[in-house]
Protein backbone atom coordinates (compact mmCIF):
# COMPACT_ATOMS: atom_id res chain seq x y z
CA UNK A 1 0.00 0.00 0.00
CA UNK A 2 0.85 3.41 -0.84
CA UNK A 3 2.00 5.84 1.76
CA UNK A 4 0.62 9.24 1.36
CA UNK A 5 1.13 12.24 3.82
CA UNK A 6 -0.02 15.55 3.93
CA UNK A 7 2.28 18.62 5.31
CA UNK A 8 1.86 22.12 5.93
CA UNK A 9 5.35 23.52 4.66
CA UNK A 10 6.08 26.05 6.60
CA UNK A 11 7.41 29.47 4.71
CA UNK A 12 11.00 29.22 4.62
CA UNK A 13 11.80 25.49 4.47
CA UNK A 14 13.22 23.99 1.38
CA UNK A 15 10.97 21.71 -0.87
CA UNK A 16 13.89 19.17 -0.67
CA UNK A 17 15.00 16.53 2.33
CA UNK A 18 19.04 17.38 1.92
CA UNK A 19 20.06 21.27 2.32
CA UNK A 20 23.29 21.18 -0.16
CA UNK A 21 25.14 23.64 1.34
CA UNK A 22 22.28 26.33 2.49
CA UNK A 23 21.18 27.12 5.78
CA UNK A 24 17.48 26.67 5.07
CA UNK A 25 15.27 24.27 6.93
CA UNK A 26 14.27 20.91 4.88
CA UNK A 27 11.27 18.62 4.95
CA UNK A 28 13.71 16.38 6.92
CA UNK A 29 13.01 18.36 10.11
CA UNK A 30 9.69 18.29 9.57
CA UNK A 31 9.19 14.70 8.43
CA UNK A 32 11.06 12.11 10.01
CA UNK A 33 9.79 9.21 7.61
CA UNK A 34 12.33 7.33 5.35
CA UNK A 35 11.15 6.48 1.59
CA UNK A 36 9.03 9.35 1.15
CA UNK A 37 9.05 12.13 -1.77
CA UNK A 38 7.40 15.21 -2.45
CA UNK A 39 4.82 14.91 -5.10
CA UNK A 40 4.99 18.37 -6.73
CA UNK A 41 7.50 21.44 -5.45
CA UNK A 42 6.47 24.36 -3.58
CA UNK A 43 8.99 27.91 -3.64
CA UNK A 44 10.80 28.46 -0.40
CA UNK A 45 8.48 31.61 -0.36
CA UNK A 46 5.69 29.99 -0.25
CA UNK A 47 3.69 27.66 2.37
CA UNK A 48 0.59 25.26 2.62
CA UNK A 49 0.01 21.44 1.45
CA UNK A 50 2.63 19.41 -0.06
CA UNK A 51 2.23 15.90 -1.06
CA UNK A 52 4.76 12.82 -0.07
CA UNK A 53 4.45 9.70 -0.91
CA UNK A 54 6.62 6.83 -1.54
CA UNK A 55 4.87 5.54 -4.63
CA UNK A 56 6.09 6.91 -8.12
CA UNK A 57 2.99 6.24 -9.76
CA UNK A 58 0.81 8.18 -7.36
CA UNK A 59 3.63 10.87 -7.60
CA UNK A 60 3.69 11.36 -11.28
CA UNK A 61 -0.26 11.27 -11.11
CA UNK A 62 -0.31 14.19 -8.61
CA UNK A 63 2.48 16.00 -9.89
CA UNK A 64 2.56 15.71 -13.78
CA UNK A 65 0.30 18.76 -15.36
CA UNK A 66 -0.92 16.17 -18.10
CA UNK A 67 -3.30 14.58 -15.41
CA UNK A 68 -4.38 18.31 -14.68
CA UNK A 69 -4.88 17.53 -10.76
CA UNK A 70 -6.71 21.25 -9.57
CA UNK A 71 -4.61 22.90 -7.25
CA UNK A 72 -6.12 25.98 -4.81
CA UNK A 73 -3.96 28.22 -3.57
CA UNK A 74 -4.83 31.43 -0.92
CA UNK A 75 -3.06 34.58 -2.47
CA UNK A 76 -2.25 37.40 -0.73
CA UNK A 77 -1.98 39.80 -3.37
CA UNK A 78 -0.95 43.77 -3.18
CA UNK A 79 -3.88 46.12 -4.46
CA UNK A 80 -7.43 45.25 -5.23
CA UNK A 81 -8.06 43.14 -7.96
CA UNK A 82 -10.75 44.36 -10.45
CA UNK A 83 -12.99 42.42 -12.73
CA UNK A 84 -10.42 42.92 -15.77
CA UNK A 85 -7.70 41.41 -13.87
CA UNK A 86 -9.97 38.74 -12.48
CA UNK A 87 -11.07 38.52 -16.07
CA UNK A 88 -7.93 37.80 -17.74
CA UNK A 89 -6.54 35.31 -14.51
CA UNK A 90 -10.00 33.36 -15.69
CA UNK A 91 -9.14 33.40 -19.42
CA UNK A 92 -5.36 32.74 -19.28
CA UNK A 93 -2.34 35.11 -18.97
CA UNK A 94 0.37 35.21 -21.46
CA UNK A 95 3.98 34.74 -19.55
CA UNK A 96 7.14 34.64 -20.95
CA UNK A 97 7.21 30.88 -21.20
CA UNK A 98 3.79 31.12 -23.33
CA UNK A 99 -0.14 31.28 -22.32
CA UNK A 100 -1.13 29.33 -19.20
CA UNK A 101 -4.21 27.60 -19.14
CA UNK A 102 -7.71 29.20 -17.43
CA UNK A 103 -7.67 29.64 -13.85
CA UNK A 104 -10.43 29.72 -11.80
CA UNK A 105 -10.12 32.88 -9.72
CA UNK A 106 -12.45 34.68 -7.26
CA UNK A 107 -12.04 37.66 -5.00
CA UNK A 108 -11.95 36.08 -0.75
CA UNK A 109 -12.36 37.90 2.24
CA UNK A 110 -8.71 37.40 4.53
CA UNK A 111 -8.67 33.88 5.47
CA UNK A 112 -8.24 32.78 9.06
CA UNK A 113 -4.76 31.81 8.66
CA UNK A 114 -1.87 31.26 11.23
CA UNK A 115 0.58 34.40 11.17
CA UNK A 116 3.67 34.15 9.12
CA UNK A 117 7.54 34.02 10.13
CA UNK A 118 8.51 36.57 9.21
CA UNK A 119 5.67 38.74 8.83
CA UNK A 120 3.99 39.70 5.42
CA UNK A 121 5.45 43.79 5.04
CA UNK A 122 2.53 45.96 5.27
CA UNK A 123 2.19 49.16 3.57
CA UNK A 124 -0.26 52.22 4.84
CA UNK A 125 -0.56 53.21 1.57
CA UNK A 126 -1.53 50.39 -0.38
CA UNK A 127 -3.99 48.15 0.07
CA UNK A 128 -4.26 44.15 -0.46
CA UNK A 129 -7.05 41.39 -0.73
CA UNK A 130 -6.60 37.65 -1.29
CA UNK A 131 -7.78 35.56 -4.38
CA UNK A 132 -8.58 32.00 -4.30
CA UNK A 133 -6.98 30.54 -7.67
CA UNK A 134 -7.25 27.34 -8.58
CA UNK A 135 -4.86 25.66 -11.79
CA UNK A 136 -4.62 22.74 -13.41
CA UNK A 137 -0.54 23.46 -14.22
CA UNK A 138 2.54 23.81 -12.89
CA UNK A 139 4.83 26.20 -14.61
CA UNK A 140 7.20 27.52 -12.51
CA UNK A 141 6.08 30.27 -9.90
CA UNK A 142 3.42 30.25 -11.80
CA UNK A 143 1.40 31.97 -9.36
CA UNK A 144 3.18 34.72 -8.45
CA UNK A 145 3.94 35.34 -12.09
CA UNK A 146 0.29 35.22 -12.83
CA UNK A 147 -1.03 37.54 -10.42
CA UNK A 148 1.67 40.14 -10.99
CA UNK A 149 1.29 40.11 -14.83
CA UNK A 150 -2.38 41.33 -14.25
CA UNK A 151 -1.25 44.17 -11.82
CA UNK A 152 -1.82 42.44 -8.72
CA UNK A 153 2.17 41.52 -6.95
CA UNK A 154 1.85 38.22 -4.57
CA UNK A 155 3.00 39.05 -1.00
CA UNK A 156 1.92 35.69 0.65
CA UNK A 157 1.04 32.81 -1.19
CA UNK A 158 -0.75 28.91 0.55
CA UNK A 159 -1.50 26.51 -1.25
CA UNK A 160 -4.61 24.83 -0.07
CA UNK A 161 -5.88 21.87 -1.72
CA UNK A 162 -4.51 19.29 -4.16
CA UNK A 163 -7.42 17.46 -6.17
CA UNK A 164 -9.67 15.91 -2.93
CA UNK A 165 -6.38 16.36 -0.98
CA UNK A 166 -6.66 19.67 1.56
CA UNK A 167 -4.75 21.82 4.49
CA UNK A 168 -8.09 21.58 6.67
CA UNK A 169 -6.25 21.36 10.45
CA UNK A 170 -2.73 20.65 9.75
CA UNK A 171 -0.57 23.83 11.42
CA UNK A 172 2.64 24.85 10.05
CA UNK A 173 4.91 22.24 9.91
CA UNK A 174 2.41 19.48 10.85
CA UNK A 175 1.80 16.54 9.09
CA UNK A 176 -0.71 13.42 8.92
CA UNK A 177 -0.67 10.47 6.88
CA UNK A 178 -3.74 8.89 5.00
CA UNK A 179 -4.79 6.09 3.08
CA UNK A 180 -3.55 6.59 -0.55
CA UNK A 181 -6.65 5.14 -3.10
């Protein structure tokens, strides 16, 4: 049987179980289970649900953007989105690297979320909301790069959910194994 566990990677900590040669924190001080990979990568910048699992299959199938497994992610972003940026984050953005694919993307109120180390800046004179996006790719910081080609800079990014996979109850460096279907 597959083992599949769910951890809330805290901001900060390297997406990787060996540190080769920084000083950043690595999934190996948060889970102390031999065997076990990440299924996917999340930026040291950025926190919320990462997949491991010790099964290649189920890894490729979560992490490969061919299977398109939705991914929901919390953004923080600087300003207030309008209905054209929400507009175009809905119909695709063009990046550098070429057009991503449609996002689902929604205005939030703030989130209950734990507080961040170190603390998102804050800025008197400009405002920020949060967006829920959710994608069915992975380019790389593909987020970030989204939201700041419409206007809209990320300043805190979690991701949430992974297909039926979510955060719900796991703090910051927590983690919980389930049964992997």
């Amino acid at each position: 049987m597959a083992r599949l566990i769910l951890l809330n990677k805290p901001h900060g900590v390297l997406c990787q179980f060996s540190a080769d040669g920084s000083d950043k924190p690595t999934l190996a001080q948060y889970v102390p289970v031999p065997g076990v990979y990440p299924a996917g990568r999340l930026d040291t910048d950025s926190e919320g649900l990462l997949l491991l699992t010790d099964d290649g299959r189920l890894q490729a199938r979560i992490a490969v953007p061919r299977f398109k497994l939705p991914k929901t992610y919390l953004v923080q972003v600087e300003g207030e989105p309008d209905a054209a940026a929400l507009a175009a984050l809905r119909g695709g953005v063009r990046l550098k690297d070429g057009m991503t694919r449609p996002a689902e993307a929604e205005l939030i109120p703030a989130p209950e979320l734990w507080s961040r180390d170190p603390p998102v800046r804050f800025r008197k004179t400009v405002p920020d909301s949060w967006l829920k996006l959710t994608l069915r790719e992975g380019k790389n910081r593909q987020v970030r790069r989204m939201t700041a080609a419409v206007g809209h800079p990320t300043l805190r990014l979690v991701r949430w959910q992974i297909g039926d996979w979510a955060l719900d109850g796991l703090a910051p460096g927590e983690w919980r194994e389930i049964t992997a279907n």
